[in-house]
PDB file of N, CA and C in Angstrom:
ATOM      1  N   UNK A   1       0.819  -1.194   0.000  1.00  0.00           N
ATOM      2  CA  UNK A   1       0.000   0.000   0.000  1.00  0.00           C
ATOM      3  C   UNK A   1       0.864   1.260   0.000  1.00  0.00           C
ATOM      4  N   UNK A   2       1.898   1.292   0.785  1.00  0.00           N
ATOM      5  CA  UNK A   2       2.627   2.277   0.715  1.00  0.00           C
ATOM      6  C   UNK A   2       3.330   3.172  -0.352  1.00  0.00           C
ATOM      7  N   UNK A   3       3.605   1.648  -0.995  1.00  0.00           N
ATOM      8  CA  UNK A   3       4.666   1.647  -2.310  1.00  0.00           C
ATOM      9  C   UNK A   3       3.296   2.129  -3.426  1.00  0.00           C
ATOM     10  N   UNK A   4       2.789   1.896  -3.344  1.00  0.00           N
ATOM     11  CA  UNK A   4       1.475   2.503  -4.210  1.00  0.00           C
ATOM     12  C   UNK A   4       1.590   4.086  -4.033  1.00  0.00           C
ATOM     13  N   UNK A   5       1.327   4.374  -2.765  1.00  0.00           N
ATOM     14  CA  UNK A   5       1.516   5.628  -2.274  1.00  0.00           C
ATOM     15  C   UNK A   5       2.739   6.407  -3.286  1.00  0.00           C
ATOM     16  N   UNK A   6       3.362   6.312  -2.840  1.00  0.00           N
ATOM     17  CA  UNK A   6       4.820   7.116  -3.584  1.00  0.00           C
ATOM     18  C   UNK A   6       4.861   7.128  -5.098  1.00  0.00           C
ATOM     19  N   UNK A   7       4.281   5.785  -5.698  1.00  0.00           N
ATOM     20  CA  UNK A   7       4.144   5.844  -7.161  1.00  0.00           C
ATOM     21  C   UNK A   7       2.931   6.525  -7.505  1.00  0.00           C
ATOM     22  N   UNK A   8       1.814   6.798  -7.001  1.00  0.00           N
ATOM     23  CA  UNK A   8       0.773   7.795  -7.356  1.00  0.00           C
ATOM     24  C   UNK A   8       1.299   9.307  -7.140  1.00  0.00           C
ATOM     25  N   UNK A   9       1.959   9.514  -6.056  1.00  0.00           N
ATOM     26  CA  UNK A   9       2.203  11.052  -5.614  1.00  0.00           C
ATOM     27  C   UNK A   9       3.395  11.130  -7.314  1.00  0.00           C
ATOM     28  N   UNK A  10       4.380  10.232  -7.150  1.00  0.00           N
ATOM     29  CA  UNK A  10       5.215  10.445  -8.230  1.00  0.00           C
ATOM     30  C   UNK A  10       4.362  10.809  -9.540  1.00  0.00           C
ATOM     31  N   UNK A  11       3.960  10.303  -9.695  1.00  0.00           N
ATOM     32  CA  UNK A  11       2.401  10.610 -11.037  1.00  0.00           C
ATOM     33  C   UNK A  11       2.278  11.890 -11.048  1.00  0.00           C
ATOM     34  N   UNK A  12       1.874  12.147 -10.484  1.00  0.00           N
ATOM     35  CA  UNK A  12       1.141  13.534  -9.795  1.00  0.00           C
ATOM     36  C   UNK A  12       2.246  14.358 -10.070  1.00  0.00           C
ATOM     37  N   UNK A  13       3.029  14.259  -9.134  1.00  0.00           N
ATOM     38  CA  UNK A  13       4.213  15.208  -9.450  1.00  0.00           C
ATOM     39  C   UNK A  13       4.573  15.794 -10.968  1.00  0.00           C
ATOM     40  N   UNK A  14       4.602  14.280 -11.494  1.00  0.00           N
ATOM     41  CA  UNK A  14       5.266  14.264 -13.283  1.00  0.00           C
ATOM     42  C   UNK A  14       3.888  15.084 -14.176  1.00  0.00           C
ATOM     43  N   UNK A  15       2.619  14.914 -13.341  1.00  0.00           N
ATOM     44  CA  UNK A  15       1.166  15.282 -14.177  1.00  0.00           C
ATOM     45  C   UNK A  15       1.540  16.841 -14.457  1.00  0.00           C
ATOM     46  N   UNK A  16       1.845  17.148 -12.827  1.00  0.00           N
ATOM     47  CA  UNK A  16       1.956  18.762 -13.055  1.00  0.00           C
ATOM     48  C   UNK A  16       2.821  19.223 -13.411  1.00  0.00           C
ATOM     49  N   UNK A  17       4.235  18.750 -13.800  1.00  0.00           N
ATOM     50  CA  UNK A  17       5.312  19.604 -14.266  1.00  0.00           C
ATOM     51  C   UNK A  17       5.050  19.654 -15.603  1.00  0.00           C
ATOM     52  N   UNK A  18       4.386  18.469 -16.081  1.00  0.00           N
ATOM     53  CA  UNK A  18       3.961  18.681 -17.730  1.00  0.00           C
ATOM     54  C   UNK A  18       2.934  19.515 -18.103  1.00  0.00           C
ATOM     55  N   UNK A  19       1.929  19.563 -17.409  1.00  0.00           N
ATOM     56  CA  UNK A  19       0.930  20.808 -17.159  1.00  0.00           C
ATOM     57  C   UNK A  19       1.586  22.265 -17.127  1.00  0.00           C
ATOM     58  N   UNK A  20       2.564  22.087 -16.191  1.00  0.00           N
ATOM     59  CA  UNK A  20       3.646  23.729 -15.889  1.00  0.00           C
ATOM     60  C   UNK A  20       3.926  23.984 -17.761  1.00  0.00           C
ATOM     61  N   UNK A  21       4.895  22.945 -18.113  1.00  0.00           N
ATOM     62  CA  UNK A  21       5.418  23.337 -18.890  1.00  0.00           C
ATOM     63  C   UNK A  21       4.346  23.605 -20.372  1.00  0.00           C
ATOM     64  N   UNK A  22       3.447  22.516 -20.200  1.00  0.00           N
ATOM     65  CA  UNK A  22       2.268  22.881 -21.481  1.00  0.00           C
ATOM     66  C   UNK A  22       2.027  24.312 -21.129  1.00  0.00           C
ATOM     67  N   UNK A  23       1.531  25.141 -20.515  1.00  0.00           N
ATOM     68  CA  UNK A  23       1.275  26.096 -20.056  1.00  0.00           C
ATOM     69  C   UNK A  23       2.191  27.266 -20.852  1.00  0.00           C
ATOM     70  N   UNK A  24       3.783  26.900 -21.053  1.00  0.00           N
ATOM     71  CA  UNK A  24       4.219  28.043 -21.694  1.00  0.00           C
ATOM     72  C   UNK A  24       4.022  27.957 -23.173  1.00  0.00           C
ATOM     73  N   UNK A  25       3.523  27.093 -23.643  1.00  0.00           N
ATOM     74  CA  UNK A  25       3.303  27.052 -25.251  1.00  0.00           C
ATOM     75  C   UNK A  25       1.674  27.217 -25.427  1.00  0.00           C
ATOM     76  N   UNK A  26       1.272  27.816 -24.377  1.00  0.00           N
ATOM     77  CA  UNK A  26      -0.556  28.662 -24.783  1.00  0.00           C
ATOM     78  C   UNK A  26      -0.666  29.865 -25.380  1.00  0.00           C
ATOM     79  N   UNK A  27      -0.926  30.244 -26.269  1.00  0.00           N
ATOM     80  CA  UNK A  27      -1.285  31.472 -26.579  1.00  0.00           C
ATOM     81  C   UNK A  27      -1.020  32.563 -26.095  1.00  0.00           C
ATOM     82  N   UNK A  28      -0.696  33.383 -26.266  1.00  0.00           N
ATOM     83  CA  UNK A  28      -0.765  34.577 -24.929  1.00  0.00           C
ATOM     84  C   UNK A  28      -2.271  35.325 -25.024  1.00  0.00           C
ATOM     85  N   UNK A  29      -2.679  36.062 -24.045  1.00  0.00           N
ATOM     86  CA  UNK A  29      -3.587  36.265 -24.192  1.00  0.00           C
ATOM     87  C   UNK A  29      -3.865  37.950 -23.344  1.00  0.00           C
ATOM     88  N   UNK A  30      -4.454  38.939 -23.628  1.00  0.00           N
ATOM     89  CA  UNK A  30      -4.692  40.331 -22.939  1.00  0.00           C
ATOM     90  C   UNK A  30      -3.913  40.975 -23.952  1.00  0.00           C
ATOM     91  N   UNK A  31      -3.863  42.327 -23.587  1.00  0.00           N
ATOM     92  CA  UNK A  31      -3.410  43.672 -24.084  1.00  0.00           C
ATOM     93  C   UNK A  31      -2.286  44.377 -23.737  1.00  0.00           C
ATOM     94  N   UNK A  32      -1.811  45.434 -24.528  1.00  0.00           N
ATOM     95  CA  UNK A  32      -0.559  45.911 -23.449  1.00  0.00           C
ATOM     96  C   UNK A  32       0.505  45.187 -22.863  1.00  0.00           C
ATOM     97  N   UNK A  33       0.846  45.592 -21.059  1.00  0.00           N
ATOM     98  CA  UNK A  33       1.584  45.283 -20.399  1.00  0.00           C
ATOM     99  C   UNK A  33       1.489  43.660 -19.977  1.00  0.00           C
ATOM    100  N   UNK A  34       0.315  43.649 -20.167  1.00  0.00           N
ATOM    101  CA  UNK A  34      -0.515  42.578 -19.865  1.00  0.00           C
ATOM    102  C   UNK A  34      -0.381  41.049 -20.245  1.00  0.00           C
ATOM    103  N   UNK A  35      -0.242  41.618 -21.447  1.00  0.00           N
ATOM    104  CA  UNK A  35      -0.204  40.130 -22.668  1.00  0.00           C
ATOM    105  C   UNK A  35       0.730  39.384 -22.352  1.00  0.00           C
ATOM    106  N   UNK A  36       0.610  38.093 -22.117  1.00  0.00           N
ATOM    107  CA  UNK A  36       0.962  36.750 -21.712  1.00  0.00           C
ATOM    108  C   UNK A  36       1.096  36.723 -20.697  1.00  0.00           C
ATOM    109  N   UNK A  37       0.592  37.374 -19.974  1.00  0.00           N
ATOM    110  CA  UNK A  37       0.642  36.800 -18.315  1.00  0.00           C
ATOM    111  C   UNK A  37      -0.085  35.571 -18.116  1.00  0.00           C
ATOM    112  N   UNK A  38      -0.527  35.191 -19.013  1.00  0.00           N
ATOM    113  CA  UNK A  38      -1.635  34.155 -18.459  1.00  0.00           C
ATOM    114  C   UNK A  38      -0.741  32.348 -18.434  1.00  0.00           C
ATOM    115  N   UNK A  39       0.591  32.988 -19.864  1.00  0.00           N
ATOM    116  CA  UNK A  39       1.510  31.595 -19.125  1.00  0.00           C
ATOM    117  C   UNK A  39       2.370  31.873 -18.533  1.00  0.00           C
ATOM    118  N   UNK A  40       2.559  32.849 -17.454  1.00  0.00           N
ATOM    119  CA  UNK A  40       3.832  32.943 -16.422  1.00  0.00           C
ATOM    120  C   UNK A  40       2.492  32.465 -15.171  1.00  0.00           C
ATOM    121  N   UNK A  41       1.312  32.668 -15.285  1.00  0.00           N
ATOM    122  CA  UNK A  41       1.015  32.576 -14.102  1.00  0.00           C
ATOM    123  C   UNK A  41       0.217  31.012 -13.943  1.00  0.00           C
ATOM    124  N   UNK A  42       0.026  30.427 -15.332  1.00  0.00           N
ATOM    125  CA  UNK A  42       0.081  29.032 -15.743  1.00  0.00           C
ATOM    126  C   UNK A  42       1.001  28.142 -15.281  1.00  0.00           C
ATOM    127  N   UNK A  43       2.164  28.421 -15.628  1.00  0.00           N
ATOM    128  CA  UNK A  43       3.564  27.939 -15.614  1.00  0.00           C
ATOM    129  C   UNK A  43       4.159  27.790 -13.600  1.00  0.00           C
ATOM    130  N   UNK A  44       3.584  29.139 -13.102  1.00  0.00           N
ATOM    131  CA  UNK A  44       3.993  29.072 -11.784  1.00  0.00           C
ATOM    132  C   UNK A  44       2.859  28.402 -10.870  1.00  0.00           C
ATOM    133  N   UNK A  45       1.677  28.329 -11.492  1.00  0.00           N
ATOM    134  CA  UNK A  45       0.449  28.165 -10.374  1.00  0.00           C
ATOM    135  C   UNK A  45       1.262  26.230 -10.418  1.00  0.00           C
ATOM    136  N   UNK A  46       0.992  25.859 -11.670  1.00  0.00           N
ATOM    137  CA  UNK A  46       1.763  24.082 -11.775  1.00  0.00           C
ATOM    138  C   UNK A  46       2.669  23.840 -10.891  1.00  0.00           C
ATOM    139  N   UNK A  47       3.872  24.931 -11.179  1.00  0.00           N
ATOM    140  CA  UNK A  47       4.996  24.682 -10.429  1.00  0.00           C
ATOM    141  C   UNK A  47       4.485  24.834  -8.974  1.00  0.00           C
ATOM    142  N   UNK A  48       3.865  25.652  -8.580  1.00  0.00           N
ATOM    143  CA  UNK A  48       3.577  25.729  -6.935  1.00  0.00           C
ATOM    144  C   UNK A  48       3.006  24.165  -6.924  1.00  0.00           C
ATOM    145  N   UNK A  49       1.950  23.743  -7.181  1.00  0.00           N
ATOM    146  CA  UNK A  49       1.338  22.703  -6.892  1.00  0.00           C
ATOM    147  C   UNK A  49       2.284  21.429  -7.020  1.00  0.00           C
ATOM    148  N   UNK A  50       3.554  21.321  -7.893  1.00  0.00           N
ATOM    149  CA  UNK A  50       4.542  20.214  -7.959  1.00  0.00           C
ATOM    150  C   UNK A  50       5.504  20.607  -6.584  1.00  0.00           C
ATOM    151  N   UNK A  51       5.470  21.400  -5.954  1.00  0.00           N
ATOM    152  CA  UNK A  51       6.120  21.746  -5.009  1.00  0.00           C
ATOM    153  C   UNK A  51       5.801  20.955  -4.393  1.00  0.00           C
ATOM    154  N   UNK A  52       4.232  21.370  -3.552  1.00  0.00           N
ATOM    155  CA  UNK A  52       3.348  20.644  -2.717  1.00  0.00           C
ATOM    156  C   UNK A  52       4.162  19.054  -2.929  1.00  0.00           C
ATOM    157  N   UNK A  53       3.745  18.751  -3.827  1.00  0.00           N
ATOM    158  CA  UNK A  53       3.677  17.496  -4.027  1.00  0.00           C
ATOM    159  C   UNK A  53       5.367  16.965  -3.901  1.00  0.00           C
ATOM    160  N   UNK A  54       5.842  17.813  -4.076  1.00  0.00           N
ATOM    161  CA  UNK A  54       7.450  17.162  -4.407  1.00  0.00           C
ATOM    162  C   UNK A  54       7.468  17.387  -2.669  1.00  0.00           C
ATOM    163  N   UNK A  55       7.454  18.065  -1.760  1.00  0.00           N
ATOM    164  CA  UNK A  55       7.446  18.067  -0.388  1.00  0.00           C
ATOM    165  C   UNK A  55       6.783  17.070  -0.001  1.00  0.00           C
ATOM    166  N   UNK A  56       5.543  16.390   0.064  1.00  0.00           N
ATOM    167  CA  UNK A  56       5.021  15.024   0.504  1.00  0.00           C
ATOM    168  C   UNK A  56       5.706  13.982   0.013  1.00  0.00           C
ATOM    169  N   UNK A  57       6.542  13.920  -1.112  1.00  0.00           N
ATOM    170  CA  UNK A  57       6.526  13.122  -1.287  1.00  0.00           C
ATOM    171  C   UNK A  57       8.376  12.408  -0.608  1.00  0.00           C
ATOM    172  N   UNK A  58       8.658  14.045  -0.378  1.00  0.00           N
ATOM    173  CA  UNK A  58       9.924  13.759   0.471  1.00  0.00           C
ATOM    174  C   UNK A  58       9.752  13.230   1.689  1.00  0.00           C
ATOM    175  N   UNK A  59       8.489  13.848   2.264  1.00  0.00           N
ATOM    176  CA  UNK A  59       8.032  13.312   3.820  1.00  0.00           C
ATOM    177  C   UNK A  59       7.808  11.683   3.726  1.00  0.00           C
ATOM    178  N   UNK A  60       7.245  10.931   2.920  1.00  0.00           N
ATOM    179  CA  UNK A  60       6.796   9.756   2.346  1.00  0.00           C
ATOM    180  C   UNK A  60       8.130   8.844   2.039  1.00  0.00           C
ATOM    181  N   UNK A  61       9.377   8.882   2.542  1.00  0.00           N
ATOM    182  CA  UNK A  61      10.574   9.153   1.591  1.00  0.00           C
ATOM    183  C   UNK A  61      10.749   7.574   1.713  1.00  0.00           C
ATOM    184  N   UNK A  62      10.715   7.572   3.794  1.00  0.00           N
ATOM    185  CA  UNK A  62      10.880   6.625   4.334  1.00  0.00           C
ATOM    186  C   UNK A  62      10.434   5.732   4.126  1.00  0.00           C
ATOM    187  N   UNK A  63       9.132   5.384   4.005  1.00  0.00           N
ATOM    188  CA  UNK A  63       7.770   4.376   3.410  1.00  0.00           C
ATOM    189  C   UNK A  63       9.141   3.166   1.860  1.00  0.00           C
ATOM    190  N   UNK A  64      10.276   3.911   1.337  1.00  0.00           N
ATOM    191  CA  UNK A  64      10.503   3.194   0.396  1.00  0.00           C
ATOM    192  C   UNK A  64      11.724   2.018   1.143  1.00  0.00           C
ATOM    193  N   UNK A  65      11.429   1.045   0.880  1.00  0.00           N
ATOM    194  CA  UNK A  65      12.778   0.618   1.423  1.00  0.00           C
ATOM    195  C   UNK A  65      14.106  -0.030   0.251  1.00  0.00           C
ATOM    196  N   UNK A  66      13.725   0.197  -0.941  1.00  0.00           N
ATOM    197  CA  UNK A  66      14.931  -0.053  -1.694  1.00  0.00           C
ATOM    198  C   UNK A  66      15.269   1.264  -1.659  1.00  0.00           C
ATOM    199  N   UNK A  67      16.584   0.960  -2.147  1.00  0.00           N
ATOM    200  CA  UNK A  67      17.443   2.325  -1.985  1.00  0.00           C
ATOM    201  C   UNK A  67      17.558   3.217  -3.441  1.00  0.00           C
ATOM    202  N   UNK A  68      17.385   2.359  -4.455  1.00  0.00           N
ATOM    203  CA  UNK A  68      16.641   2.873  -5.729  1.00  0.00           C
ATOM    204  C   UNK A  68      15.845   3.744  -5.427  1.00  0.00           C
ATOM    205  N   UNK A  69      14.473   3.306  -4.985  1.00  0.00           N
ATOM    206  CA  UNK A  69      13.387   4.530  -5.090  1.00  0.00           C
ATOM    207  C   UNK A  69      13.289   5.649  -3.821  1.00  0.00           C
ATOM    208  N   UNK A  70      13.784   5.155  -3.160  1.00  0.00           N
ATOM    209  CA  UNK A  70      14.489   6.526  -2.025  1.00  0.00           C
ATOM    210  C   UNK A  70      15.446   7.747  -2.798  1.00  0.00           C
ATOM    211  N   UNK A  71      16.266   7.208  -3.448  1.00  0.00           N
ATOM    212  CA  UNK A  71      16.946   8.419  -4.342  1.00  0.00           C
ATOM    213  C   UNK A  71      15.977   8.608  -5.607  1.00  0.00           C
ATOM    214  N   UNK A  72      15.441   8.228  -5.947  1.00  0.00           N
ATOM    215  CA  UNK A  72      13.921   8.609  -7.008  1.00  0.00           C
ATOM    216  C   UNK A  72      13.349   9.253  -6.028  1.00  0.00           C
ATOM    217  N   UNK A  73      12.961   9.507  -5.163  1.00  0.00           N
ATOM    218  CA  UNK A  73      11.513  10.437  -4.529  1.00  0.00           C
ATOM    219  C   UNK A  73      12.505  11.920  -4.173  1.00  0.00           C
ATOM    220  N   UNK A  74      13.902  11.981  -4.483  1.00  0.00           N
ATOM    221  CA  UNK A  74      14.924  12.950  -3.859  1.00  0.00           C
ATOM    222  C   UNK A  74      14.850  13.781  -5.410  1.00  0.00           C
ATOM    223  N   UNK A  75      14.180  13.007  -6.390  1.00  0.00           N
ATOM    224  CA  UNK A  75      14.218  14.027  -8.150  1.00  0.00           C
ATOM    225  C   UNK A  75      13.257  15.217  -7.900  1.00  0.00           C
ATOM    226  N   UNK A  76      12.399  15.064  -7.779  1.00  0.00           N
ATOM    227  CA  UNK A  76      11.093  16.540  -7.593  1.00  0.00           C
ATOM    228  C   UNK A  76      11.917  17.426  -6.607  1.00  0.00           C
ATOM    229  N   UNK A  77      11.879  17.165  -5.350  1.00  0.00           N
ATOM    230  CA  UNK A  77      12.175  17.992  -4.639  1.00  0.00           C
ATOM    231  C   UNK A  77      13.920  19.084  -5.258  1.00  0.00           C
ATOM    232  N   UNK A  78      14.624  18.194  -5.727  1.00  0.00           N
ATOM    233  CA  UNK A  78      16.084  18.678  -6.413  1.00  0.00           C
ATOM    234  C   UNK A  78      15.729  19.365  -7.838  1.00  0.00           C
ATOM    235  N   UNK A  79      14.487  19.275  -8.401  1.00  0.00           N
ATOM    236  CA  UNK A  79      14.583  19.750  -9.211  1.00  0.00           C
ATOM    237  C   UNK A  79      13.369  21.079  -9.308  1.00  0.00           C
ATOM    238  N   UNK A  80      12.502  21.055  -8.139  1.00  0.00           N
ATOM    239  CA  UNK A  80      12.162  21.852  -7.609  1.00  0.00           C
ATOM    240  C   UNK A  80      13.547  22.901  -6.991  1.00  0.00           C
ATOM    241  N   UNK A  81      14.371  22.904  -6.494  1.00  0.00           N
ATOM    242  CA  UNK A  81      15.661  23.514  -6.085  1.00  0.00           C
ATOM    243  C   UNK A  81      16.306  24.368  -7.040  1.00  0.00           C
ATOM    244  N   UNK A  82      16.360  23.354  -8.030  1.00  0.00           N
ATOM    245  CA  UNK A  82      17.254  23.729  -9.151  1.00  0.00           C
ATOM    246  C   UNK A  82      16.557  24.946 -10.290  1.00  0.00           C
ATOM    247  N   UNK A  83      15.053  24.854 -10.065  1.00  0.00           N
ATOM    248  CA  UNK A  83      14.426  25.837 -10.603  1.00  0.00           C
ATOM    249  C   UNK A  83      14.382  27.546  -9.976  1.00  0.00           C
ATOM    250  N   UNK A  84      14.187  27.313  -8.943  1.00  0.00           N
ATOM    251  CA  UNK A  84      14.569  28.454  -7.674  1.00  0.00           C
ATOM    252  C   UNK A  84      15.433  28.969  -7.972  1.00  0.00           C
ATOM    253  N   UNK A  85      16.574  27.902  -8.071  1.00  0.00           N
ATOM    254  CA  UNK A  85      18.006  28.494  -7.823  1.00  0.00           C
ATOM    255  C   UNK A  85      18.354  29.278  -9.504  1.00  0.00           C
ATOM    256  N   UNK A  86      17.720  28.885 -10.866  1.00  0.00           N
ATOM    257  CA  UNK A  86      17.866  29.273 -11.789  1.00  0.00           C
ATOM    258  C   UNK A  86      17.055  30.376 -11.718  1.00  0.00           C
ATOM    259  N   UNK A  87      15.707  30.756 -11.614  1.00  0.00           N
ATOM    260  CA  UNK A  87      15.232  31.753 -11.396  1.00  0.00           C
ATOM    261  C   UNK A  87      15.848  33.047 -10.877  1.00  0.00           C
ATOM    262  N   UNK A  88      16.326  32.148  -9.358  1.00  0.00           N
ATOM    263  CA  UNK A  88      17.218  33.651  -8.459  1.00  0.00           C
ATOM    264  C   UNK A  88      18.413  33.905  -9.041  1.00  0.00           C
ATOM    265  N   UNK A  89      19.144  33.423 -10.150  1.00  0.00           N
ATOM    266  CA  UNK A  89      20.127  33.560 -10.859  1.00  0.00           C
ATOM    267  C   UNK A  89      19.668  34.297 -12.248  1.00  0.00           C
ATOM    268  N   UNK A  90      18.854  34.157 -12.471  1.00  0.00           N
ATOM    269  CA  UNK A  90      18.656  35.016 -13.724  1.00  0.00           C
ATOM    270  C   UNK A  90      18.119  36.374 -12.935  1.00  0.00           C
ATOM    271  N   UNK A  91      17.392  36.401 -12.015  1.00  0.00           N
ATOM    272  CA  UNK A  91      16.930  37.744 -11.289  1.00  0.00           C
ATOM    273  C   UNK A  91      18.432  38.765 -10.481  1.00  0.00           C
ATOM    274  N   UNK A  92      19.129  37.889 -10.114  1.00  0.00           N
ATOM    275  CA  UNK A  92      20.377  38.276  -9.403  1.00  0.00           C
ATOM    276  C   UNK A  92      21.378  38.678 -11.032  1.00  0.00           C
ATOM    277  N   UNK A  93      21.264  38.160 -12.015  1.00  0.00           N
ATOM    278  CA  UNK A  93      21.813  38.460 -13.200  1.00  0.00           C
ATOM    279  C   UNK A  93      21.478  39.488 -13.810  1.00  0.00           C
ATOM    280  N   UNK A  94      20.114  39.932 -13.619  1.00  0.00           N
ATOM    281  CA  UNK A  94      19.459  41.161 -14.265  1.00  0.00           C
ATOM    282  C   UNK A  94      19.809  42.145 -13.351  1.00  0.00           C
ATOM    283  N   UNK A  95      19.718  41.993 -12.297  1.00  0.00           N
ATOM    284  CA  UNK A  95      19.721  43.136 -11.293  1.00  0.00           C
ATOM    285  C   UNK A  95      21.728  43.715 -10.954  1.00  0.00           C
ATOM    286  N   UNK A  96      22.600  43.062 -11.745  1.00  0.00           N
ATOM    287  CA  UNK A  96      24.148  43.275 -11.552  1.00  0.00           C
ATOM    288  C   UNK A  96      24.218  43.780 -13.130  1.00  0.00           C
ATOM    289  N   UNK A  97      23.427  43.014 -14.138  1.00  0.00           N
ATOM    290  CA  UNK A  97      23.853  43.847 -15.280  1.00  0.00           C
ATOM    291  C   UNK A  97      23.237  44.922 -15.767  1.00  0.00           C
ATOM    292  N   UNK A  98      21.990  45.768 -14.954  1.00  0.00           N
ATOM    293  CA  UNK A  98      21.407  46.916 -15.270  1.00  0.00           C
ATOM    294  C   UNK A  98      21.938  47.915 -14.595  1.00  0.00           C
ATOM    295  N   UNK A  99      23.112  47.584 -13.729  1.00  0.00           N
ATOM    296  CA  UNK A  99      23.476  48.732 -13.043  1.00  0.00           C
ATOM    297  C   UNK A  99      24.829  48.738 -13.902  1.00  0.00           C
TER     298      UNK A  99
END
């Protein structure tokens, strides 16, 4: 039952990052300043919700006892990280080369 557990949340996880990313190839949509907000806020609402999920599923970690899928449930959460950390690097990049 457990092991069920972790392979559904894993699902889930993989459902919404593909959702995130479908999200940036929508249309844009509004006027002005406006236009395409609708896939940055597509793109981040997914990513918040793979968060969620990449955090339970770290809590859940223990439930695995091969050591295979213990370092598999450690991918979402690291690559949840790795997005952050690219984000605050392109924001920390903009903000050193406009001055």
């Amino acid at each position: 039952m457990r092991l069920g557990v972790i392979w559904v949340l894993l699902a889930l996880w993989a459902v919404a990052v593909a959702l995130s990313v479908n999200a940036m190839f929508q249309p844009p949509t509004g006027d002005g300043f406006a236009r395409g907000l609708n896939r940055i806020e597509g793109f981040l609402g997914f990513q918040a919700a793979a968060l969620v999920i990449a955090l339970i599923v770290l809590s859940v970690r223990g439930w695995a006892e091969a050591r295979w899928l213990r370092r598999l449930t450690l991918v979402p959460i690291l690559l949840a990280l790795a997005l952050v950390l690219l984000v605050g690097g392109i924001i920390l990049y903009a903000i050193v080369m406009d001055g």
